[in-house]
Protein backbone atom coordinates (compact mmCIF):
# COMPACT_ATOMS: atom_id res chain seq x y z
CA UNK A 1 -5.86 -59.39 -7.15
CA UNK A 2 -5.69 -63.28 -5.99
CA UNK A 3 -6.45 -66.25 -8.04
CA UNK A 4 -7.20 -69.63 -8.23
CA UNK A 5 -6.18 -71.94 -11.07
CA UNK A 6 -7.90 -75.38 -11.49
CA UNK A 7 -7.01 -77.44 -14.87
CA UNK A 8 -5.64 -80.56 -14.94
CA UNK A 9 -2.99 -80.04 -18.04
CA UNK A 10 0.33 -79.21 -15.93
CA UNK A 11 1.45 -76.77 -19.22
CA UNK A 12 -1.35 -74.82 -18.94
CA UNK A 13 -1.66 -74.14 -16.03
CA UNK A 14 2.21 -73.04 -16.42
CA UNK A 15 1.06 -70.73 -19.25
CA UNK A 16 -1.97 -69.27 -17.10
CA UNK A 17 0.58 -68.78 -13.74
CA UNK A 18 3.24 -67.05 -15.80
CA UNK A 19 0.56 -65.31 -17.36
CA UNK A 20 -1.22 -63.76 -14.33
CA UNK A 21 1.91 -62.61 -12.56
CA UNK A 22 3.43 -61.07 -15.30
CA UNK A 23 0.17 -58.69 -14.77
CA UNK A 24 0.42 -58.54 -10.77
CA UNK A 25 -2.31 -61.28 -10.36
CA UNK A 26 -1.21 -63.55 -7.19
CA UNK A 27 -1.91 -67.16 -7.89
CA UNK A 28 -3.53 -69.19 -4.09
CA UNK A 29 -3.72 -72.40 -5.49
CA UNK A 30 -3.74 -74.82 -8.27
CA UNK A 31 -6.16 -77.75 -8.62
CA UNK A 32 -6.15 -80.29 -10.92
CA UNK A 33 -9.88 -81.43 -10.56
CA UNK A 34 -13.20 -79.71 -9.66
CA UNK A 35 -13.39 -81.47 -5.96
CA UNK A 36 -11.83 -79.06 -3.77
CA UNK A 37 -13.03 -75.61 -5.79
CA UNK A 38 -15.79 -75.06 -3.47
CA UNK A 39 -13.37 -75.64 -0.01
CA UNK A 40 -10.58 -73.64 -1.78
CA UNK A 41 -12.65 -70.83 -2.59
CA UNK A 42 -14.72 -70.61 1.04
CA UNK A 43 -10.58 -70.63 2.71
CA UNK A 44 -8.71 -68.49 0.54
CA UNK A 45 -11.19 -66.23 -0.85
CA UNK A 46 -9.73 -65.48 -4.33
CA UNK A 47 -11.09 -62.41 -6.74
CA UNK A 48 -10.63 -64.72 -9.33
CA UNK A 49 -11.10 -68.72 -10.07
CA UNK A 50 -10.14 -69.51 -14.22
CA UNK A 51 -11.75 -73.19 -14.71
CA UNK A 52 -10.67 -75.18 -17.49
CA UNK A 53 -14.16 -77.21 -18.79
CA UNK A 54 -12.30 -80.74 -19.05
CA UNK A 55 -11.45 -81.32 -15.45
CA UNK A 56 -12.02 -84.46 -13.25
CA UNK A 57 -14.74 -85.27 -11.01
CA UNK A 58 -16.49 -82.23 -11.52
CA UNK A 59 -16.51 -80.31 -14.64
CA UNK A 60 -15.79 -76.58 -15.01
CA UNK A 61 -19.34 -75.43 -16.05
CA UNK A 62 -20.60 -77.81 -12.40
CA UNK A 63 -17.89 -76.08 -10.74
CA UNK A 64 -18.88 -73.02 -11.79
CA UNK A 65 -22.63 -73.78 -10.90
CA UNK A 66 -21.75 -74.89 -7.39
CA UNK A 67 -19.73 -71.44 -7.17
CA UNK A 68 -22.35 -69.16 -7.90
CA UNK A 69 -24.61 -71.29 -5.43
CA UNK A 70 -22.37 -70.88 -2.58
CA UNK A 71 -22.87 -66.99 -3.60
CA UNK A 72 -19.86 -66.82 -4.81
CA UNK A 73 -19.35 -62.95 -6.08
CA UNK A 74 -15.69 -62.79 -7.82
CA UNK A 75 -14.42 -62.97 -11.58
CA UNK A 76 -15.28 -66.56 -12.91
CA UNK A 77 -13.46 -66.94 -16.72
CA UNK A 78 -13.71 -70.40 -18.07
CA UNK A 79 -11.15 -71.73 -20.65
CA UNK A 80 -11.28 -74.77 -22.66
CA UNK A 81 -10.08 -75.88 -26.26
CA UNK A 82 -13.34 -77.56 -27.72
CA UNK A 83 -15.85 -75.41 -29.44
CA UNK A 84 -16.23 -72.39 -28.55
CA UNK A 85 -19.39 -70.99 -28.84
CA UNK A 86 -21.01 -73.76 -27.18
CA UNK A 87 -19.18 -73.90 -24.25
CA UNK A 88 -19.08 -70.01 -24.41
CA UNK A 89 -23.05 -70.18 -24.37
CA UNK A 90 -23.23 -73.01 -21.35
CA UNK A 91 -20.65 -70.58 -19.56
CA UNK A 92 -22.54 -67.52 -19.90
CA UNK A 93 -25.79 -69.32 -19.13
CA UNK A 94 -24.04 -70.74 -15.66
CA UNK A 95 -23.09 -67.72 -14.56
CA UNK A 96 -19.41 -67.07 -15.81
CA UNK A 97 -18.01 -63.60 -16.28
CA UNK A 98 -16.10 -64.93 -19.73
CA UNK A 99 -14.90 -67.62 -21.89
CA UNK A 100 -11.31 -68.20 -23.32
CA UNK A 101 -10.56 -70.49 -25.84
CA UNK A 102 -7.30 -72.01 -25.54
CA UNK A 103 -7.09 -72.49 -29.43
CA UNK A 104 -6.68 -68.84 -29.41
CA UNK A 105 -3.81 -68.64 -26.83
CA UNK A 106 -4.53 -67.91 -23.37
CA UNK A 107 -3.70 -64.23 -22.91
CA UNK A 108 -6.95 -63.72 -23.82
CA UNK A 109 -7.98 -63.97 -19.90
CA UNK A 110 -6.09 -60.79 -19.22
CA UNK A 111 -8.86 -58.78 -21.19
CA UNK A 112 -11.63 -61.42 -19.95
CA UNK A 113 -10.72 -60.35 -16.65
CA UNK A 114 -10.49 -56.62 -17.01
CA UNK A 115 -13.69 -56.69 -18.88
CA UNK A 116 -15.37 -57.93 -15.85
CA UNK A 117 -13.19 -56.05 -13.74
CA UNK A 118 -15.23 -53.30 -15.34
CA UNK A 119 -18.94 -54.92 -15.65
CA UNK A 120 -18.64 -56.17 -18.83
CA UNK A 121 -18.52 -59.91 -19.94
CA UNK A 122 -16.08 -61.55 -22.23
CA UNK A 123 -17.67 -64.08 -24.45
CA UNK A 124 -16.51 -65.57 -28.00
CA UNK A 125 -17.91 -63.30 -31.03
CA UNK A 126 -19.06 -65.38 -33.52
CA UNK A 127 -19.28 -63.33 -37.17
CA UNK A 128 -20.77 -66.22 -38.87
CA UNK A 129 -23.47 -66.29 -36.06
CA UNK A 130 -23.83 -62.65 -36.29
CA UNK A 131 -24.35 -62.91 -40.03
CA UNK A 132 -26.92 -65.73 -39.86
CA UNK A 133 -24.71 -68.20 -41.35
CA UNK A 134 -24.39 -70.65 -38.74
CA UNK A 135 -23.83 -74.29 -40.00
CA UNK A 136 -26.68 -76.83 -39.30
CA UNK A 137 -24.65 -78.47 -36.20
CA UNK A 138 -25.05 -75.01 -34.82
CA UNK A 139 -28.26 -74.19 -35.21
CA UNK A 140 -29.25 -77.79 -33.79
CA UNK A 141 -26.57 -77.05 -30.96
CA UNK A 142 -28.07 -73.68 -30.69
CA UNK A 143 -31.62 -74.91 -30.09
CA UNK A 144 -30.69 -76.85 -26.79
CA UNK A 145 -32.06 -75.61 -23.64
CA UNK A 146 -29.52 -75.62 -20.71
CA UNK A 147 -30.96 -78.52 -19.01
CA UNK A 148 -30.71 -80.48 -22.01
CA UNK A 149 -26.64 -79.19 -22.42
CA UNK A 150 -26.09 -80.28 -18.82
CA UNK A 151 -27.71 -84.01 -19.16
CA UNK A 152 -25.93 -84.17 -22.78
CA UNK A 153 -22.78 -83.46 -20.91
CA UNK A 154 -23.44 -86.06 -18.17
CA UNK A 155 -24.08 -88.36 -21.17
CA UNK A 156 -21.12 -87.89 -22.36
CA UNK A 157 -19.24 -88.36 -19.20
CA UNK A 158 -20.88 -91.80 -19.39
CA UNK A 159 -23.51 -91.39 -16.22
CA UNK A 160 -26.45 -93.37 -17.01
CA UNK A 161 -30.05 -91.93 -16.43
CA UNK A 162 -30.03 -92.88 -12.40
CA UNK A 163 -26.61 -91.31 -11.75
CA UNK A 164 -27.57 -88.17 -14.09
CA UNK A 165 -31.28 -88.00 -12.35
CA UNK A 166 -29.52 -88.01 -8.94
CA UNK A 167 -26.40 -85.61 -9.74
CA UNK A 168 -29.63 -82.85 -11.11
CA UNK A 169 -32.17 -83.99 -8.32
CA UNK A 170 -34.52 -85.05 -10.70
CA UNK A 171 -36.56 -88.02 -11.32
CA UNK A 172 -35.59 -90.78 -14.39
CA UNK A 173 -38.49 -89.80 -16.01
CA UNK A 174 -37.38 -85.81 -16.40
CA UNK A 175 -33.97 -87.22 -17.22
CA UNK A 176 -35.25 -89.88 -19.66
CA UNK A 177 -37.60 -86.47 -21.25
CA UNK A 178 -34.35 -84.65 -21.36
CA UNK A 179 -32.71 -87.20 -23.39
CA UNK A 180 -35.72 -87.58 -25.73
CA UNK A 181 -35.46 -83.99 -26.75
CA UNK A 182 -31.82 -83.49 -26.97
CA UNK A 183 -31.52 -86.68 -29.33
CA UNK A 184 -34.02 -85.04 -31.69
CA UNK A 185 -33.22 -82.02 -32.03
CA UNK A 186 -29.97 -82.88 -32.74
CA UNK A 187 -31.43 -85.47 -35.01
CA UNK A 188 -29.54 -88.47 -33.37
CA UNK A 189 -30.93 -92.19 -33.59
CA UNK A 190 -28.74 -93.83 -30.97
CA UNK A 191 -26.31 -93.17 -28.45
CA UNK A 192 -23.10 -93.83 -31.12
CA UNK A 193 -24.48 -91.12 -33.80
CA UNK A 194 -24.19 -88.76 -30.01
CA UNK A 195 -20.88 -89.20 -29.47
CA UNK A 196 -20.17 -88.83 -32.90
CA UNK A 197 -21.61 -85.56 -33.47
CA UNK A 198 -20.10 -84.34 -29.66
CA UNK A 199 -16.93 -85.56 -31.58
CA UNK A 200 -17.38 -83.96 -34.97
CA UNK A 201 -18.49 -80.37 -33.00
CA UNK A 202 -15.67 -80.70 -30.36
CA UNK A 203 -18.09 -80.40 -27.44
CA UNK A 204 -16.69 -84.34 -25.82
């Protein structure tokens, strides 16, 4: 099988390279942003693409969504090291086969892959979830619809609600809705109690 890396942390995508020859997995290409995913993907037409979810430009959960509009068919497994189940959750939502977390060491995307390479998906298994006992972050996180995650993500890029309403192809008004409901559920007053929760929950 052929892949294509795109992260922009040169040690991991050393640990990922290593990691997919060592199981007979040829490596195309290696991005370090979100730009060229959709070009790189059309030319060399890899079975696999592993996104990180911090990259610049365009983020791994847009690349991911651009992807999967271009009809994109192969194994899509998204790594990142914030929190887990929410970015496992946005990932699953956009179309991804799996989700790795890099806190857990990235030879996780060896079963991720075979999973899919089998019609399964590979997404983080949250006991506490499971059990009912998520924490109140979680639940709020949890209640979040996914065009609410994407415009809190563009928030926290720092796109304001003309560049956000653009990037979605909505009007200001849908955006400014959006933002409404996202700030209450998660029971945020201002913009600085938002970034401080994205920072407490490792989602920014």
């Amino acid at each position: 099988m052929k892949a294509i890396i795109i992260d922009d942390h040169p040690l991991a995508i050393t640990a990922i390279r290593n990691l997919l020859r060592k199981n007979s997995v040829e490596v195309l290409a290696e991005l370090s942003d979100g730009a060229k995913a959709v070009h790189f993907m059309e030319t060399l037409k890899p079975d696999i693409m592993i996104i990180d979810v911090d990259i610049p430009v365009y983020n791994g959960i847009q690349v991911l969504e651009m992807l999967r509009k271009r009809q994109y068919t192969g194994i899509i497994i998204i790594v990142s090291a914030k929190n887990d189940y929410f970015y496992g959750r946005y990932s699953a939502e956009a179309g991804a086969n799996g989700f790795v977390s890099k806190k857990e060491g990235v030879n996780n995307i060896i079963a991720a892959i075979e999973a899919a390479k089998n019609g399964y998906s590979y997404f983080p298994f949250s006991m506490d979830r499971f059990t009912g006992r998520q924490t109140s972050d979680q639940q709020k996180l949890d209640s979040l619809s996914r065009q609410e995650i994407t415009v809190l993500r563009y928030i926290l890029d720092g796109d304001d609600n003309n560049t956000i309403a653009e990037k979605m192809f909505i009007s200001n008004k849908t955006v400014s809705t959006y933002k409404g409901r996202l700030m209450e559920k998660l029971e945020c007053k201002s913009l600085m109690n938002l970034f401080t929760f994205a920072q407490n929950n490792t989602i920014w």
